[in-house]
PDB file of N, CA and C in Angstrom:
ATOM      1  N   UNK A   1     -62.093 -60.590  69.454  1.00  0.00           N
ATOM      2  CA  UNK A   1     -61.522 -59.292  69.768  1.00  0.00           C
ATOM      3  C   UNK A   1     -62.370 -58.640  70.852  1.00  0.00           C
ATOM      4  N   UNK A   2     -62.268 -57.827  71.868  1.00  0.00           N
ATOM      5  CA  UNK A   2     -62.610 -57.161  72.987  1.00  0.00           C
ATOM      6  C   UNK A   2     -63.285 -55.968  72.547  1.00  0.00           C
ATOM      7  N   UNK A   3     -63.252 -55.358  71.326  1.00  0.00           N
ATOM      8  CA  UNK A   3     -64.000 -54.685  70.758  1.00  0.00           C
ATOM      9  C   UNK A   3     -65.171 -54.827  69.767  1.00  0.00           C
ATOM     10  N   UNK A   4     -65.565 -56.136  69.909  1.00  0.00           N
ATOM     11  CA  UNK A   4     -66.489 -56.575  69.439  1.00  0.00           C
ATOM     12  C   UNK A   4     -66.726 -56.945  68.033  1.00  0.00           C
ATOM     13  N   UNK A   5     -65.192 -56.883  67.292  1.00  0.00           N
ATOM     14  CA  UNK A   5     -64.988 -57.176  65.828  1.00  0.00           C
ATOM     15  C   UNK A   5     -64.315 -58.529  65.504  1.00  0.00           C
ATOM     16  N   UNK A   6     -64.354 -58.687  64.569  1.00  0.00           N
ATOM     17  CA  UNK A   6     -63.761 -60.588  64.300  1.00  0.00           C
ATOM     18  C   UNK A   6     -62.719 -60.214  63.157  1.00  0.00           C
ATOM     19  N   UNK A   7     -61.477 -60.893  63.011  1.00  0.00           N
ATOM     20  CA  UNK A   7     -60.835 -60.110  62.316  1.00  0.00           C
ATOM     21  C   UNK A   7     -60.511 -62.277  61.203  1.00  0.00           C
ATOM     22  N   UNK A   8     -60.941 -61.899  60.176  1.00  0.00           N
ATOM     23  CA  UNK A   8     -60.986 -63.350  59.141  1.00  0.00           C
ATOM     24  C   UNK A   8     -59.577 -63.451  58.373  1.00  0.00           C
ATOM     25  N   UNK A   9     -58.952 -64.671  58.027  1.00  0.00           N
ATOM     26  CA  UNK A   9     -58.001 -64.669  57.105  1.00  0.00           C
ATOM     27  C   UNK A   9     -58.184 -66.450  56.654  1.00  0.00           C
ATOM     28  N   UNK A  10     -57.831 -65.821  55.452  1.00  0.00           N
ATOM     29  CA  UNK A  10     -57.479 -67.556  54.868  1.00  0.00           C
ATOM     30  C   UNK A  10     -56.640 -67.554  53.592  1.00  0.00           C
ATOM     31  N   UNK A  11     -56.417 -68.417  53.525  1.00  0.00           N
ATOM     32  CA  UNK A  11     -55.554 -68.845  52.207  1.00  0.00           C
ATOM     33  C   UNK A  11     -55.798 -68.443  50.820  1.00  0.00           C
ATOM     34  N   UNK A  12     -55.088 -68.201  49.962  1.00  0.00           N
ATOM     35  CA  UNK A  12     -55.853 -67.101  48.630  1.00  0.00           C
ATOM     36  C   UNK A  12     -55.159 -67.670  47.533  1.00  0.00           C
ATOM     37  N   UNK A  13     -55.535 -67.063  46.034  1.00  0.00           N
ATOM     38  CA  UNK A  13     -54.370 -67.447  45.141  1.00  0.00           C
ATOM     39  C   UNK A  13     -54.276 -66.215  44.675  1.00  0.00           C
ATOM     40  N   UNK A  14     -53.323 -65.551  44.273  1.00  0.00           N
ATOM     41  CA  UNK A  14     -52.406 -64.413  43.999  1.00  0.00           C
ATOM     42  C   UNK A  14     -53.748 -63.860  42.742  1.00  0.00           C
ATOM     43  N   UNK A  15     -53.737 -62.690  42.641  1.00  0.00           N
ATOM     44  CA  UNK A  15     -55.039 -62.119  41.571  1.00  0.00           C
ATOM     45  C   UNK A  15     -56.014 -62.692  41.494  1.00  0.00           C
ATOM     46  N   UNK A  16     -57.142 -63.276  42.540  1.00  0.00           N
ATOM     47  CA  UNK A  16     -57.854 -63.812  42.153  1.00  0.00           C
ATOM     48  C   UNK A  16     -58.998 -62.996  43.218  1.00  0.00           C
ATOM     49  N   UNK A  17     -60.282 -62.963  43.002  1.00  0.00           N
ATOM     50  CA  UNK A  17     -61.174 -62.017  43.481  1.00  0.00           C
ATOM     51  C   UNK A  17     -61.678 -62.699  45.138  1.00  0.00           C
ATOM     52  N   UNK A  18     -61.861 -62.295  46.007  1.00  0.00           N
ATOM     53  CA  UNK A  18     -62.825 -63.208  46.973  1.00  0.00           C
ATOM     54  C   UNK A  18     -63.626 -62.351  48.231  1.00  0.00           C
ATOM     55  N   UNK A  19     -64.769 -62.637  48.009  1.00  0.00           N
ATOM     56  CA  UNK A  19     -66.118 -62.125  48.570  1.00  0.00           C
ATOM     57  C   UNK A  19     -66.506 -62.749  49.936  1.00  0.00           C
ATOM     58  N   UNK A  20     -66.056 -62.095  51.259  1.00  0.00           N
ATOM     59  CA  UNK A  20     -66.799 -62.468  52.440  1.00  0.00           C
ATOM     60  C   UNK A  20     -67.947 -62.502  52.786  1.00  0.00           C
ATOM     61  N   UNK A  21     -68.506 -63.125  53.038  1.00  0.00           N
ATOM     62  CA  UNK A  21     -69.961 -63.273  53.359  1.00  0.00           C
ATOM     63  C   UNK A  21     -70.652 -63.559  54.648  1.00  0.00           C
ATOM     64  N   UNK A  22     -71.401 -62.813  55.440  1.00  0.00           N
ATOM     65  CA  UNK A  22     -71.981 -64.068  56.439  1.00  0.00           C
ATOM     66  C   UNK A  22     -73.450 -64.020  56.344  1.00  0.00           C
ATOM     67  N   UNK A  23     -74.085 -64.609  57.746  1.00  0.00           N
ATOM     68  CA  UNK A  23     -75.339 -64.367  57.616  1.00  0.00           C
ATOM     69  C   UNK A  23     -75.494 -64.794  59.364  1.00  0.00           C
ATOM     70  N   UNK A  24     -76.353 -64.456  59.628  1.00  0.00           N
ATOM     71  CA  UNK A  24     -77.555 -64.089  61.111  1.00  0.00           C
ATOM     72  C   UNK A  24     -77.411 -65.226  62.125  1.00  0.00           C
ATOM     73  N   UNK A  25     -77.754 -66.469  61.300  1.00  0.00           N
ATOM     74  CA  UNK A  25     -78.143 -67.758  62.123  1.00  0.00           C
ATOM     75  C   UNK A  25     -77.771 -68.886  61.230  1.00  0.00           C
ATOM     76  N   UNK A  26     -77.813 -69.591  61.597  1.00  0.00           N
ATOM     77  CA  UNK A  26     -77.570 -71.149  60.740  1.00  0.00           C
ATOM     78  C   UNK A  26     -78.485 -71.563  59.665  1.00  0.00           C
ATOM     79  N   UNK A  27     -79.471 -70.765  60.267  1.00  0.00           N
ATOM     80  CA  UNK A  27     -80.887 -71.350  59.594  1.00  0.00           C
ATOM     81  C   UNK A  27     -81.395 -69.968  58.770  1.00  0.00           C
ATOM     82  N   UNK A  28     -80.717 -69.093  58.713  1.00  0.00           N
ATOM     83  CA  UNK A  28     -80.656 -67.942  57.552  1.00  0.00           C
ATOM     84  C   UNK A  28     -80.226 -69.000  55.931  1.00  0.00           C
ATOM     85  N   UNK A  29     -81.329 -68.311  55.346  1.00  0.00           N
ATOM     86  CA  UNK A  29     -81.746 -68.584  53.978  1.00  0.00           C
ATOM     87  C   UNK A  29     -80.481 -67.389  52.743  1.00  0.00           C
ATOM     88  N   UNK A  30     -80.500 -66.678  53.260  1.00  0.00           N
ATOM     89  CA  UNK A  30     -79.359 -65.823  52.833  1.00  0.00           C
ATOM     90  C   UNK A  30     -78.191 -65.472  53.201  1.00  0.00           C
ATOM     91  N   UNK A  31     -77.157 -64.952  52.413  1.00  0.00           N
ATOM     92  CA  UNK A  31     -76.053 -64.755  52.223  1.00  0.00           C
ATOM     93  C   UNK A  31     -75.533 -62.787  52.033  1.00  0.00           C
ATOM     94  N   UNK A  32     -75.152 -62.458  53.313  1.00  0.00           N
ATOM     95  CA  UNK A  32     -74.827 -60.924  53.184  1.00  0.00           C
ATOM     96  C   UNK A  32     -73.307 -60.440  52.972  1.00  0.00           C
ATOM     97  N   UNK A  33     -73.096 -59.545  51.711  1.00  0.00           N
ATOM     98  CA  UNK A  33     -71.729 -59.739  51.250  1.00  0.00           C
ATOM     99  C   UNK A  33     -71.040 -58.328  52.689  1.00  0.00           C
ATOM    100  N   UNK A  34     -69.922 -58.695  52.968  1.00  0.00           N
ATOM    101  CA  UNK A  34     -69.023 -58.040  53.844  1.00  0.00           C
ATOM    102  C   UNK A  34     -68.125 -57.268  53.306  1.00  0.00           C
ATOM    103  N   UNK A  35     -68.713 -55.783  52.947  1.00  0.00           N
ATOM    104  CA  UNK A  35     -67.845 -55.332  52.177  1.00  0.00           C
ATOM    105  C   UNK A  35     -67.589 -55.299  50.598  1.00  0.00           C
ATOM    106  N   UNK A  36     -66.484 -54.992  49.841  1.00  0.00           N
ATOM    107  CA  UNK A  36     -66.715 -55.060  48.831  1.00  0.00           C
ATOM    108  C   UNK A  36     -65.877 -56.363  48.461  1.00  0.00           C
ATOM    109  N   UNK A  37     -65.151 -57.004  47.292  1.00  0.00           N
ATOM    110  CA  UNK A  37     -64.794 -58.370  47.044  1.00  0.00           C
ATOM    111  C   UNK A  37     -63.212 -57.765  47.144  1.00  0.00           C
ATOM    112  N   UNK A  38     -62.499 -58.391  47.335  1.00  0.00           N
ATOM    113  CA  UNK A  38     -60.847 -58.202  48.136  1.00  0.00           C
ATOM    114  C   UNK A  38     -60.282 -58.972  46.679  1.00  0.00           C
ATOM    115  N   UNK A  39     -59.151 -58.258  46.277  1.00  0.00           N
ATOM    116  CA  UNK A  39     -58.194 -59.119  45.248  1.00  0.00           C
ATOM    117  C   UNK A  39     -57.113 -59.382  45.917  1.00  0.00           C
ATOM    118  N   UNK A  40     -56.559 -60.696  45.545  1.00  0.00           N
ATOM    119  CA  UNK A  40     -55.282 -61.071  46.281  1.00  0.00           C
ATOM    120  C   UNK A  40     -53.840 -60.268  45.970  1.00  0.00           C
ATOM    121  N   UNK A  41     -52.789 -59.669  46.718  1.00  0.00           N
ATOM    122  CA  UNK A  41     -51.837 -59.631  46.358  1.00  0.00           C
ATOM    123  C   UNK A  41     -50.418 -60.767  47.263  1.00  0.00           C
ATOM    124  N   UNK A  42     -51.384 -61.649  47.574  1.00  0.00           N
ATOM    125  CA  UNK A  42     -50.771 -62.573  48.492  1.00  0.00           C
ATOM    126  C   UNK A  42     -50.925 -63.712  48.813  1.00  0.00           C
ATOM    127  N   UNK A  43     -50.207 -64.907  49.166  1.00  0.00           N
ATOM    128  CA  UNK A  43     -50.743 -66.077  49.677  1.00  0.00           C
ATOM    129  C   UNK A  43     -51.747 -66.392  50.839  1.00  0.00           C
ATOM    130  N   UNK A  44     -52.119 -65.104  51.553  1.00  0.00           N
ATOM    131  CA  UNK A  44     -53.219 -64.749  52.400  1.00  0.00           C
ATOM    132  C   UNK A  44     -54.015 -63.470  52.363  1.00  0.00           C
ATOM    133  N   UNK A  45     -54.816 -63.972  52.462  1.00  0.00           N
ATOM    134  CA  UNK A  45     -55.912 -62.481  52.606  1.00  0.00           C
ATOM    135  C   UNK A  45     -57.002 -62.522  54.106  1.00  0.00           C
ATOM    136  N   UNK A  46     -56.963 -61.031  54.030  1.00  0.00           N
ATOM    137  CA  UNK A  46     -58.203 -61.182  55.449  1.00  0.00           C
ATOM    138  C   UNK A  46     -58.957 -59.587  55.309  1.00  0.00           C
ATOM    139  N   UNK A  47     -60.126 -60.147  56.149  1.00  0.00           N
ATOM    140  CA  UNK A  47     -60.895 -58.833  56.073  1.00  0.00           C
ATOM    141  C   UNK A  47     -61.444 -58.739  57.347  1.00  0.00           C
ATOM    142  N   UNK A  48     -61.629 -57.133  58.216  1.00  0.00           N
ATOM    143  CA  UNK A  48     -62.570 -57.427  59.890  1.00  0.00           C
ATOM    144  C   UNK A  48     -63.405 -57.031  59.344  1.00  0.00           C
ATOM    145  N   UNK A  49     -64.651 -57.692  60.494  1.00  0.00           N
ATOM    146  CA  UNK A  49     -65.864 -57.438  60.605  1.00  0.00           C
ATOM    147  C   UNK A  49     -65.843 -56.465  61.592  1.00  0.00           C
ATOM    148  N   UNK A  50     -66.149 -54.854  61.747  1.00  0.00           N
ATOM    149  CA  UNK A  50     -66.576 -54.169  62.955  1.00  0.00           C
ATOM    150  C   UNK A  50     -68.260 -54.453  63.608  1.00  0.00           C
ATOM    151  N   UNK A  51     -68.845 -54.965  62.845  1.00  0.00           N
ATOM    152  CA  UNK A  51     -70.003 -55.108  63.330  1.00  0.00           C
ATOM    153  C   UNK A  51     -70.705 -56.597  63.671  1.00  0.00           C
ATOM    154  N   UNK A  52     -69.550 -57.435  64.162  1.00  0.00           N
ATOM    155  CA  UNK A  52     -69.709 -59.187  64.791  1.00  0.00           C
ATOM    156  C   UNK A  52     -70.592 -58.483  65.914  1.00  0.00           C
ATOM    157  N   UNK A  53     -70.468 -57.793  66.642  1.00  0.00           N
ATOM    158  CA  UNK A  53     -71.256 -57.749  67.735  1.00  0.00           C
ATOM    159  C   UNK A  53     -72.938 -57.495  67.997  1.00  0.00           C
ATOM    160  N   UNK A  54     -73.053 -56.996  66.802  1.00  0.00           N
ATOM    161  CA  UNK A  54     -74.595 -56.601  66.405  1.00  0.00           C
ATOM    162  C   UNK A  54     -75.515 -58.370  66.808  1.00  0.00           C
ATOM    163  N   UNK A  55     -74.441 -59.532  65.832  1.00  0.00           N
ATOM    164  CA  UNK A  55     -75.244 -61.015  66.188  1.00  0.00           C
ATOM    165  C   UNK A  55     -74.233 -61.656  66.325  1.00  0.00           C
ATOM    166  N   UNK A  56     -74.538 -62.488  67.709  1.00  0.00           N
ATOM    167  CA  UNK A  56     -73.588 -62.861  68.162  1.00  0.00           C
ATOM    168  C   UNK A  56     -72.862 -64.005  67.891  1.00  0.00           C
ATOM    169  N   UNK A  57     -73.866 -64.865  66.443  1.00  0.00           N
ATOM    170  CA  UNK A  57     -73.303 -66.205  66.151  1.00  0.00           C
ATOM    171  C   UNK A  57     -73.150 -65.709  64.665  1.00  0.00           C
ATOM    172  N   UNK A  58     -72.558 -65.106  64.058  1.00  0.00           N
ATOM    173  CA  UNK A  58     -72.341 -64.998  62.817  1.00  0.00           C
ATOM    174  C   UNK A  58     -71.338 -65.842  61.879  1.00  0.00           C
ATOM    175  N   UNK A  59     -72.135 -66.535  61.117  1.00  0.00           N
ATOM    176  CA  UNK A  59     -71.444 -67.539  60.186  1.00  0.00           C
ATOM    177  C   UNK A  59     -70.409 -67.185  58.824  1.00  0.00           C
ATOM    178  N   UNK A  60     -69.691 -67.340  58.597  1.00  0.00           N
ATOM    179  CA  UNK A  60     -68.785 -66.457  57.368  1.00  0.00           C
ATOM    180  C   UNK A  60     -68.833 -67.393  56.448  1.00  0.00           C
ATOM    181  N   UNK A  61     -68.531 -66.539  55.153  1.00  0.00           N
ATOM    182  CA  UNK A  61     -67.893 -68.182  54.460  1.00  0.00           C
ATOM    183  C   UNK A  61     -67.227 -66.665  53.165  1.00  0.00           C
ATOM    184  N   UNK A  62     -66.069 -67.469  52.503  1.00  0.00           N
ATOM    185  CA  UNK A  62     -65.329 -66.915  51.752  1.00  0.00           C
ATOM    186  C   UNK A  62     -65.227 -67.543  50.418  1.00  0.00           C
ATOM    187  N   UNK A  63     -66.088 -66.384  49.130  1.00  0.00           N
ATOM    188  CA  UNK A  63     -66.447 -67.396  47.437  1.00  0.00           C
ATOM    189  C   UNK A  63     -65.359 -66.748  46.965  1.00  0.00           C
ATOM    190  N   UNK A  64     -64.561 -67.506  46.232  1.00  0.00           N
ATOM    191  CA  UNK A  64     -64.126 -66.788  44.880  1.00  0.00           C
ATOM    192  C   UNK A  64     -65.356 -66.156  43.797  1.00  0.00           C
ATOM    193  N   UNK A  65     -64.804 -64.744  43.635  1.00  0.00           N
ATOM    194  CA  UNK A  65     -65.709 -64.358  42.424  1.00  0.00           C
ATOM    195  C   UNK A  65     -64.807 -63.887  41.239  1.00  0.00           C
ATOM    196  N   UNK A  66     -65.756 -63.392  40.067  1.00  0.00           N
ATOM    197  CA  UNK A  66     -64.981 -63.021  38.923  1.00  0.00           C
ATOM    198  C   UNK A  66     -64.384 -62.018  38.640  1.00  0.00           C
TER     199      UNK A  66
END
């Protein structure tokens, strides 16, 4: 995006919880949650990042939680 945000979506299962995450570098030891955890009301879900631009290689990854 031209405004410096990344906008994520992926595949979901209907009521089920899921927590975006990224972190800094590749070689980051930790995991920073994005937000709060998203419940599905759909066969897709997505969440933006406004702040991708802060680092410029930011890694995501998307857990189911409880």
């Amino acid at each position: 995006n031209t405004n410096g945000s990344v906008n994520l979506f992926w595949d979901c299962v209907i009521g089920r919880n899921y927590q975006v995450q990224y972190r800094a570098a590749i070689d980051a030891t930790s995991w920073v949650n994005l937000g709060v955890p998203i419940k599905a009301a759909g066969l897709t879900a997505s969440r933006q990042d406004d702040d991708a631009s802060q680092t410029p290689q930011r890694i995501y990854r998307v857990v189911l939680v409880p």
